[in-house]
Protein backbone atom coordinates (compact mmCIF):
# COMPACT_ATOMS: atom_id res chain seq x y z
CA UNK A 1 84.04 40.56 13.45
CA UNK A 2 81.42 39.94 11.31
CA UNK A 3 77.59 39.41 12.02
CA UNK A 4 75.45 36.66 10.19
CA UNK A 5 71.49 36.24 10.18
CA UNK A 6 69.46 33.06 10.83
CA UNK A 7 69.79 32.40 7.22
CA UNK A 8 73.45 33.14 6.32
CA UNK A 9 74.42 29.51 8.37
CA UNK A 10 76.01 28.29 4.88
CA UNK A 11 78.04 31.47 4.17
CA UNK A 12 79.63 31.74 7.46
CA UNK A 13 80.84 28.60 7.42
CA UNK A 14 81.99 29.14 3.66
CA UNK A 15 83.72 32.54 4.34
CA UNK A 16 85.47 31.41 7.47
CA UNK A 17 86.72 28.50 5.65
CA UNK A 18 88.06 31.19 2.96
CA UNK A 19 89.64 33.12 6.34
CA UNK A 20 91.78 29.81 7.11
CA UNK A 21 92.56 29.03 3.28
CA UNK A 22 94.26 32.99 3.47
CA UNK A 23 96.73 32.02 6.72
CA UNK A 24 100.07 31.40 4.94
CA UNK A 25 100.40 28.90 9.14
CA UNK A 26 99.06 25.87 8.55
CA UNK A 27 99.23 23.27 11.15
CA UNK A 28 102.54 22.16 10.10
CA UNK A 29 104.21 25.62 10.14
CA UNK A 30 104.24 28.34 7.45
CA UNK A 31 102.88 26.74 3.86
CA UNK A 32 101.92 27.85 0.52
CA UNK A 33 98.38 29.20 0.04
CA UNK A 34 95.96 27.48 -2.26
CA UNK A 35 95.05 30.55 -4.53
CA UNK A 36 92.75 28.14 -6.96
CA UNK A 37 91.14 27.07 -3.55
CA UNK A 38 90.69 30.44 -2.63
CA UNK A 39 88.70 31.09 -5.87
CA UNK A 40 86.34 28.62 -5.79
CA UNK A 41 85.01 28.72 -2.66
CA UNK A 42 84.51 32.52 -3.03
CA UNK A 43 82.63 31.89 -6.29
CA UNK A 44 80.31 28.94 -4.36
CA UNK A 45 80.14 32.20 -1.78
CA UNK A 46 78.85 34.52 -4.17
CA UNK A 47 76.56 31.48 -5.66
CA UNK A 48 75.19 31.01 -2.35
CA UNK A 49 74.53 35.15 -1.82
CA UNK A 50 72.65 35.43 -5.23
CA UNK A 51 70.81 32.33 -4.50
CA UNK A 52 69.59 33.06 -0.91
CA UNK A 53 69.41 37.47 -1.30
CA UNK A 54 67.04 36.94 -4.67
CA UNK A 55 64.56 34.45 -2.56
CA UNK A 56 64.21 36.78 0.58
CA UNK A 57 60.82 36.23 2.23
CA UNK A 58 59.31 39.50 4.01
CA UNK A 59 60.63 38.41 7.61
CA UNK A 60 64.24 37.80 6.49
CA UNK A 61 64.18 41.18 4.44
CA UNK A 62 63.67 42.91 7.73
CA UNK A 63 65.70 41.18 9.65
CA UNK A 64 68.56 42.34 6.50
CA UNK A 65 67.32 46.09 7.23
CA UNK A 66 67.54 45.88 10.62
CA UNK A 67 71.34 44.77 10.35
CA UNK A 68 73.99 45.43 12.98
CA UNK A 69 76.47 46.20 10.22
CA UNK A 70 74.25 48.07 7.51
CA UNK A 71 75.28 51.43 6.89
CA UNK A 72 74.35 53.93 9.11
CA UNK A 73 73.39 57.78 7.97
CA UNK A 74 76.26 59.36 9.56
CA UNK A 75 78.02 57.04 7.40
CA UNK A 76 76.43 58.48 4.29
CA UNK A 77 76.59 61.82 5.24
CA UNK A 78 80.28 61.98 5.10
CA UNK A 79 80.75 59.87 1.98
CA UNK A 80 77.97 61.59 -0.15
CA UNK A 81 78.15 65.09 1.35
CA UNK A 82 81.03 67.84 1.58
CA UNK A 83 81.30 70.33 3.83
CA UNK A 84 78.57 69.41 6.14
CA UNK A 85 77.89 71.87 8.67
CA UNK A 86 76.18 70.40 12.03
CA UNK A 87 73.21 72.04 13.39
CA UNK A 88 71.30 71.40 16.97
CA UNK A 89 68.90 72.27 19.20
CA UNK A 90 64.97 72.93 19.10
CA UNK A 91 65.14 76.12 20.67
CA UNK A 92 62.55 74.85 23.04
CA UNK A 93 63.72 72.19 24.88
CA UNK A 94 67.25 70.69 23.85
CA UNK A 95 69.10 68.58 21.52
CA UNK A 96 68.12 64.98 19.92
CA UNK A 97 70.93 62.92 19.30
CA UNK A 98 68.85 60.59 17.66
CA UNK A 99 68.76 62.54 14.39
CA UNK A 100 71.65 64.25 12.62
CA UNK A 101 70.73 67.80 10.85
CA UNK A 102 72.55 69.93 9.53
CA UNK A 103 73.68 71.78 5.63
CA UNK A 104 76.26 70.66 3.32
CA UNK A 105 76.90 70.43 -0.25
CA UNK A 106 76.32 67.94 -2.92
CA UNK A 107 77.38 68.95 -6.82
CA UNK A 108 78.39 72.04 -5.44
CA UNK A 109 74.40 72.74 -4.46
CA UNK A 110 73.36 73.33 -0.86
CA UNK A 111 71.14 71.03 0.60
CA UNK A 112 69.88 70.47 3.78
CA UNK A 113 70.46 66.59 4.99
CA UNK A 114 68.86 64.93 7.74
CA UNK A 115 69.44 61.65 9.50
CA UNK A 116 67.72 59.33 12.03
CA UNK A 117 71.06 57.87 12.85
CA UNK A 118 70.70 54.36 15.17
CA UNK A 119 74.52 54.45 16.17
CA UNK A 120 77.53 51.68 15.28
CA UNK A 121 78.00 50.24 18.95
CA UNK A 122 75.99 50.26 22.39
CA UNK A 123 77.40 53.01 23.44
CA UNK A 124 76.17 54.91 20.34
CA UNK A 125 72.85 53.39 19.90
CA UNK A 126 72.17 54.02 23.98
CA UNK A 127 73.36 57.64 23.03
CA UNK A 128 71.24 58.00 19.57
CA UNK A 129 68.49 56.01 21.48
CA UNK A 130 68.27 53.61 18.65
CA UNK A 131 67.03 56.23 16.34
CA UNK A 132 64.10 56.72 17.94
CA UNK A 133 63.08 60.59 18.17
CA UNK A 134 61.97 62.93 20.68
CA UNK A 135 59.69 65.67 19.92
CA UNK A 136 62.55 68.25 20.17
CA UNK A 137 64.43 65.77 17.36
CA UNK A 138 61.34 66.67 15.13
CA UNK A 139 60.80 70.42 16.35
CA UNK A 140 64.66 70.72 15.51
CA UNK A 141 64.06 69.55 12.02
CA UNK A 142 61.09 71.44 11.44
CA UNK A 143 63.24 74.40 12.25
CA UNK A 144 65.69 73.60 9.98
CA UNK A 145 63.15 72.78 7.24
CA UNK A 146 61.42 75.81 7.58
CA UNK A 147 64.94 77.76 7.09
CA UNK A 148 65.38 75.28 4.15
CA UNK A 149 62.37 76.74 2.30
CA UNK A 150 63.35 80.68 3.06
CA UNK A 151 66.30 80.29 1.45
CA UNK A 152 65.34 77.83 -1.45
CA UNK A 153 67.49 74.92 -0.33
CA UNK A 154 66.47 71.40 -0.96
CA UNK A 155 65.89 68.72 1.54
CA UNK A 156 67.14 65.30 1.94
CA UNK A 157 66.37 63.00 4.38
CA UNK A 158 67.73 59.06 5.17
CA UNK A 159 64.85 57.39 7.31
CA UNK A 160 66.09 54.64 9.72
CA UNK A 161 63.96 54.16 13.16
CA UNK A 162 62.02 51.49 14.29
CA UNK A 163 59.75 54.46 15.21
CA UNK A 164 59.45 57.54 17.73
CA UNK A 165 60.58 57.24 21.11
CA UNK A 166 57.41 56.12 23.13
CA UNK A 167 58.63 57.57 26.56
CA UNK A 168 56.13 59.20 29.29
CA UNK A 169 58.76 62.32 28.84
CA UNK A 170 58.50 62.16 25.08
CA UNK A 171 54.27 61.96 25.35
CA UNK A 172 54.64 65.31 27.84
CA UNK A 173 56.81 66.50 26.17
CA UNK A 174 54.11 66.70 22.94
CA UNK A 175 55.22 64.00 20.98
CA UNK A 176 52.12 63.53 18.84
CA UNK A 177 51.83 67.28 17.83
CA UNK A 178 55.45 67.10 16.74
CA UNK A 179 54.86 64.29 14.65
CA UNK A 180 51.96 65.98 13.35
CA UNK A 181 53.65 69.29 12.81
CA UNK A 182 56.98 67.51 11.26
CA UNK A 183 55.02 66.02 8.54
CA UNK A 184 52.49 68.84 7.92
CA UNK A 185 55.87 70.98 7.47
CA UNK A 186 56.96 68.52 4.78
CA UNK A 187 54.19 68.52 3.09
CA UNK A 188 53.75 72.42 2.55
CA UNK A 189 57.27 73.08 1.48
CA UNK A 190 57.91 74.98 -2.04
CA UNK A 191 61.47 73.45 -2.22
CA UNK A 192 62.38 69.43 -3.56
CA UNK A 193 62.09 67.22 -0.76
CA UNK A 194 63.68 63.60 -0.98
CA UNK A 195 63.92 60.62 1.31
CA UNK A 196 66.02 57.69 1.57
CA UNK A 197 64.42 54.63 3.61
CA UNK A 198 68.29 52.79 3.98
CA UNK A 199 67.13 51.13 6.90
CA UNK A 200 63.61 50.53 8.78
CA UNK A 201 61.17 52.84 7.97
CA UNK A 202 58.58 53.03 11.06
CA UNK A 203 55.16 54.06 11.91
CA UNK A 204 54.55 57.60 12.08
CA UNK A 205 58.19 58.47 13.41
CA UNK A 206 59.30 58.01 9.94
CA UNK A 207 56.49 59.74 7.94
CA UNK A 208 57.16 62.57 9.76
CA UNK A 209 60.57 62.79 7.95
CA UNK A 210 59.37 60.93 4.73
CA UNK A 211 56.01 62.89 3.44
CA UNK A 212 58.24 63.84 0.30
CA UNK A 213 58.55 64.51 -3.04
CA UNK A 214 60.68 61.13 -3.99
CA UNK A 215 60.68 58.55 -1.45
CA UNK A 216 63.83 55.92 -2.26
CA UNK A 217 64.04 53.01 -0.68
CA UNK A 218 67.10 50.49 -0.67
CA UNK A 219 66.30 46.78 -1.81
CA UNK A 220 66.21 45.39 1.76
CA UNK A 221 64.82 48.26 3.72
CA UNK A 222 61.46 48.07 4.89
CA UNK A 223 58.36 50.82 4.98
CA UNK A 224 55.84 50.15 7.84
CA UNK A 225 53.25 51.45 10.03
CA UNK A 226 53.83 49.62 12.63
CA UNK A 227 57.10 46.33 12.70
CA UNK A 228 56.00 42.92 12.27
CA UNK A 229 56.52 41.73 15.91
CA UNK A 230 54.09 44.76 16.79
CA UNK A 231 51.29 43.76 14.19
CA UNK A 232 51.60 39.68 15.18
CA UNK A 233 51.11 40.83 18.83
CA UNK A 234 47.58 42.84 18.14
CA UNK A 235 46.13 40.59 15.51
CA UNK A 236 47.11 37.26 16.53
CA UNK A 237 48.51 38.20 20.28
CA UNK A 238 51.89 36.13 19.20
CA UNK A 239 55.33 37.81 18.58
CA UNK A 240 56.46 34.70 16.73
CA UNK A 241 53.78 35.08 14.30
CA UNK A 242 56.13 38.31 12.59
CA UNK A 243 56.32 36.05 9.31
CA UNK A 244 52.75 36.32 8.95
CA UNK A 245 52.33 39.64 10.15
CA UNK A 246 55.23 40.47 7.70
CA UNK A 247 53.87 39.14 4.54
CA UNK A 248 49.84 40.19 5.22
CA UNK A 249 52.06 44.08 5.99
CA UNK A 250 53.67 44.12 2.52
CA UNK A 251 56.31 46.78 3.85
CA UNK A 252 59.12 45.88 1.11
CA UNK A 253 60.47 47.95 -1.28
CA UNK A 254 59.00 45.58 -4.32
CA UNK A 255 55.55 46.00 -2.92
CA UNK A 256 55.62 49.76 -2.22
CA UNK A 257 56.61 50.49 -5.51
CA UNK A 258 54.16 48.21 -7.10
CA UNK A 259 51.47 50.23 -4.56
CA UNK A 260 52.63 53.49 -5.72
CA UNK A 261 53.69 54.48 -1.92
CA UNK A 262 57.29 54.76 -3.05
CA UNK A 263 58.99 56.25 -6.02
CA UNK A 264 62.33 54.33 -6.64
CA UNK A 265 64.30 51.65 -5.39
CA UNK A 266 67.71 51.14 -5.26
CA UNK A 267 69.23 47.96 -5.61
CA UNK A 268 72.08 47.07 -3.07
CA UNK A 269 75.43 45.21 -3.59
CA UNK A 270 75.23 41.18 -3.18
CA UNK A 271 74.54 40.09 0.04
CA UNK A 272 72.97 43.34 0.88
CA UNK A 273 74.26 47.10 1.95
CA UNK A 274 76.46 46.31 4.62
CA UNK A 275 78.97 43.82 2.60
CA UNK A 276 79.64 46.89 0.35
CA UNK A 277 78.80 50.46 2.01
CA UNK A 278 81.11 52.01 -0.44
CA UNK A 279 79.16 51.17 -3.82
CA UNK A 280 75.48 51.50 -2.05
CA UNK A 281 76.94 55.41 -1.44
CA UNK A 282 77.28 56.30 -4.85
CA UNK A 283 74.52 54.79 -5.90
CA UNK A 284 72.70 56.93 -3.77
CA UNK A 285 74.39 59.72 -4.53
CA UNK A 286 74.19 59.12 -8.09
CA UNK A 287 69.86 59.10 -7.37
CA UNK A 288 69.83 62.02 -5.58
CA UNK A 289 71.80 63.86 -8.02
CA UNK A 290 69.60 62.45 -10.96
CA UNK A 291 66.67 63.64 -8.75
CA UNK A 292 67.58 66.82 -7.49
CA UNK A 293 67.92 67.34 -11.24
CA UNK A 294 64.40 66.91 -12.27
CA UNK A 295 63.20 69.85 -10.09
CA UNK A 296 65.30 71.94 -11.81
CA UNK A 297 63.42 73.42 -13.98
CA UNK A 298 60.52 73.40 -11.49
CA UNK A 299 58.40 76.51 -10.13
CA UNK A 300 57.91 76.83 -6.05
CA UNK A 301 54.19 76.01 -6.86
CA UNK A 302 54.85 73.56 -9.20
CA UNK A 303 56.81 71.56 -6.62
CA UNK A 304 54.29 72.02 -3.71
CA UNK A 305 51.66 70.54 -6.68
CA UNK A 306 53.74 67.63 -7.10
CA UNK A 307 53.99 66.45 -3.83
CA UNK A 308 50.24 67.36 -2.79
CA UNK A 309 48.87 65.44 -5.93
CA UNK A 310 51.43 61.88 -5.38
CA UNK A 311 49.98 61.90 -2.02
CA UNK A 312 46.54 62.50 -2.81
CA UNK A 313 46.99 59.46 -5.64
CA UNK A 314 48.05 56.50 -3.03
CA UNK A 315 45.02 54.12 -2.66
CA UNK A 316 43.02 55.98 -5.99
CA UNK A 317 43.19 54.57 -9.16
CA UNK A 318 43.96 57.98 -10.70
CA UNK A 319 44.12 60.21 -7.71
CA UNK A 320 42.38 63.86 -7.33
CA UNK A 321 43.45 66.55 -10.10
CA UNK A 322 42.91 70.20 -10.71
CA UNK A 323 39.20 71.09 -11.66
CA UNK A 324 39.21 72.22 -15.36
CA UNK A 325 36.81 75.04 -14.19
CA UNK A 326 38.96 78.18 -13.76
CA UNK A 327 36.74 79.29 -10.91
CA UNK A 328 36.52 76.25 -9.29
CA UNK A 329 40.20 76.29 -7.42
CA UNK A 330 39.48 72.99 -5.52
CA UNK A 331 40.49 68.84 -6.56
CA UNK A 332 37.89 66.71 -8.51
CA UNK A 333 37.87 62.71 -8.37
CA UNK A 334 39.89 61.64 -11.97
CA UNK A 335 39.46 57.77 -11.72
CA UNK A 336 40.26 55.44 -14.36
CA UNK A 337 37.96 55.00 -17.91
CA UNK A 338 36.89 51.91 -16.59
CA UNK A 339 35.82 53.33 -13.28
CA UNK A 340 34.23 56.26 -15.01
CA UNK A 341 32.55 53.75 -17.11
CA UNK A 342 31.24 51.79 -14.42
CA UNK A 343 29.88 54.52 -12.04
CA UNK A 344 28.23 55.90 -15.24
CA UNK A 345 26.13 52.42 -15.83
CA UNK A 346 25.37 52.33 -11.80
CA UNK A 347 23.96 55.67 -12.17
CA UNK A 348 22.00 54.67 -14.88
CA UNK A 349 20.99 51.25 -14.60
CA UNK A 350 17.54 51.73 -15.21
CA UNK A 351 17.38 53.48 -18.42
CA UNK A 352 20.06 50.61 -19.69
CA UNK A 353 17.45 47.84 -18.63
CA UNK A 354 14.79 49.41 -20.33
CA UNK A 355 16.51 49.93 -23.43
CA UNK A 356 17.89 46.25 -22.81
CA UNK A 357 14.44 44.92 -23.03
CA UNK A 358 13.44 47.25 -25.77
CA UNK A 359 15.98 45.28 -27.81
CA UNK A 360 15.00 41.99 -26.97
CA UNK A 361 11.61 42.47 -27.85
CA UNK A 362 12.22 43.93 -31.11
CA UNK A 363 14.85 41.27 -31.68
CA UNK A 364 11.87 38.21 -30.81
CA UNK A 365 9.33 40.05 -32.83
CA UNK A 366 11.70 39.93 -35.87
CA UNK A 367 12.47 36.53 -35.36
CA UNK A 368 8.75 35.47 -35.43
């Protein structure tokens, strides 16, 4: 059975109309089916997708990534990965069935793959806790990370939580140090490290998986610090303010990448991911091929570089770069001409007036 938003009113009733064109038993017994029917209503259908999916407000593109029926990561796992070998356990405390870890092969190449994986059905989700984390979820994939780098094996990771599990157990338990510790691991690894937002990307329970070399989000996924419901709640103390909270948040995929916060999007199938899991898989296969690819040819150092100077760019119009002084081994400031420009006349504002007025004296005394 199929699931339909707020929005999808129209195409519901279009699609189950197409449902009763397709019953050969009419209500006078078996009868021929209308095949031109058939066709035209499934165009208007595919009018109406196209015409509703290309206006998408913020709201309605999270309420798309937050989709009972959108493809899961398990579900990309097996269709983009071979051989995938399942690994558990923190070595600490236990296993976190909220995220799926493990090594398997893509091209032929081993990579490590990990998953916040939400689940397909309540029993799942109450089993994967609804992809929320535990700290031995992100002490198990810093584990696996860390064995990742020994042995010079990529890592890929699909992002889909609404963020880490807030529990009293979980806060005990540590869950802000592993948070920490997940995304300070990420950050100092020497092998490619790429992440796939497919669903909701959450406060710090998905940076801790996402501090990467490429971050990839699909076209309807969303990339937040905190959801929209939360945000309307603290600035405006109303949960029915999320439209608001979700346009003011700018957590789409068209805005990160416009922000420099993400590096690619993908573009999903009409009507979104979950009307055609099939194609969205090899397009993301196809992506992480293409950038698994451009490391290639990469040094160890050269990657760790990479992802230490994107990060250092977010928010700066040209980010921090290597001083050209061989003996300085720290970052210096590289902003844009204009900025350069600018904080070059601030600094020197006075001797510009003076030579201002010097100027427009000269230029009266010639005139008279």
């Amino acid at each position: 059975m199929k699931n339909y938003l707020d929005f999808e009113k129209e195409i519901k009733e279009l699609e189950q109309e197409v449902d009763g064109l397709k019953s050969p038993f009419g209500s006078e017994g078996i009868s021929e089916v209308d095949t031109n029917k058939i066709k035209s209503t499934q165009k208007e259908i595919n009018q109406k997708l196209e015409e509703i999916y290309s206006n998408l407000n913020s709201w309605q593109k999270t309420q798309v990534a937050r989709h009972e029926d959108r493809p899961k990561a398990n579900f990309y796992i097996k269709k983009i990965f071979s051989q995938f070998t399942l690994l558990s356990g923190d070595r600490y405390f236990g296993d976190d069935k909220s995220v799926t870890a493990g090594f398997g092969l893509i091209e032929n190449k081993s990579v490590l793959v990990i998953g916040q994986e939400k689940g397909e059905d309540l029993n799942s989700r109450i089993e994967r806790n609804f992809g929320m984390m535990s700290p031995e979820g992100y002490r198990k994939c810093i584990r696996l990370m860390k064995l990742a780098d020994r042995f010079q094996i990529p890592v890929i990771s699909f992002i889909d939580t609404p963020g880490a599990y807030p529990g009293i157990g979980a806060e005990q338990r540590g869950q802000a140090s592993a948070i920490a510790h997940s995304i300070e691991c990420c950050m100092s690894l020497t092998v490619p490290n790429i992440s796939i937002i497919i669903g909701e990307g959450g406060s710090g329970g998905a940076i801790a998986l996402a501090s990467s070399n490429k971050v990839i989000m699909l076209e309807n996924s969303i990339y937040s610090v905190i959801s929209p419901e939360g945000c309307a709640s603290i600035l405006w103390r109303d949960p029915k303010k999320s439209l608001q909270a979700a346009e003011a948040m700018k957590l789409t995929a068209k805005d990160l990448l416009k922000f420099g916060i993400i590096d690619e999007v993908i573009k999903e199938p009409l009507g979104g991911a979950h009307r055609d899991p099939e194609a969205i898989a090899e397009d993301i296969k196809y992506s992480l091929i293409k950038n698994l690819r451009s490391f290639e040819n990469s040094s160890r150092g050269e990657i760790y570089e990479q992802r230490k100077t994107k990060f250092l760019q977010i928010g700066r119009e040209g980010g921090f770069s290597k001083s050209s002084n061989l003996e300085d081994k720290g970052l210096s400031y590289g902003g844009s001409n204009y900025h350069k420009i600018r904080s070059h006349i601030d600094k020197n504002k006075l001797l510009y007036i003076g030579i201002g007025l010097v100027l427009i004296a000269g230029l009266v005394s010639f005139i008279y």
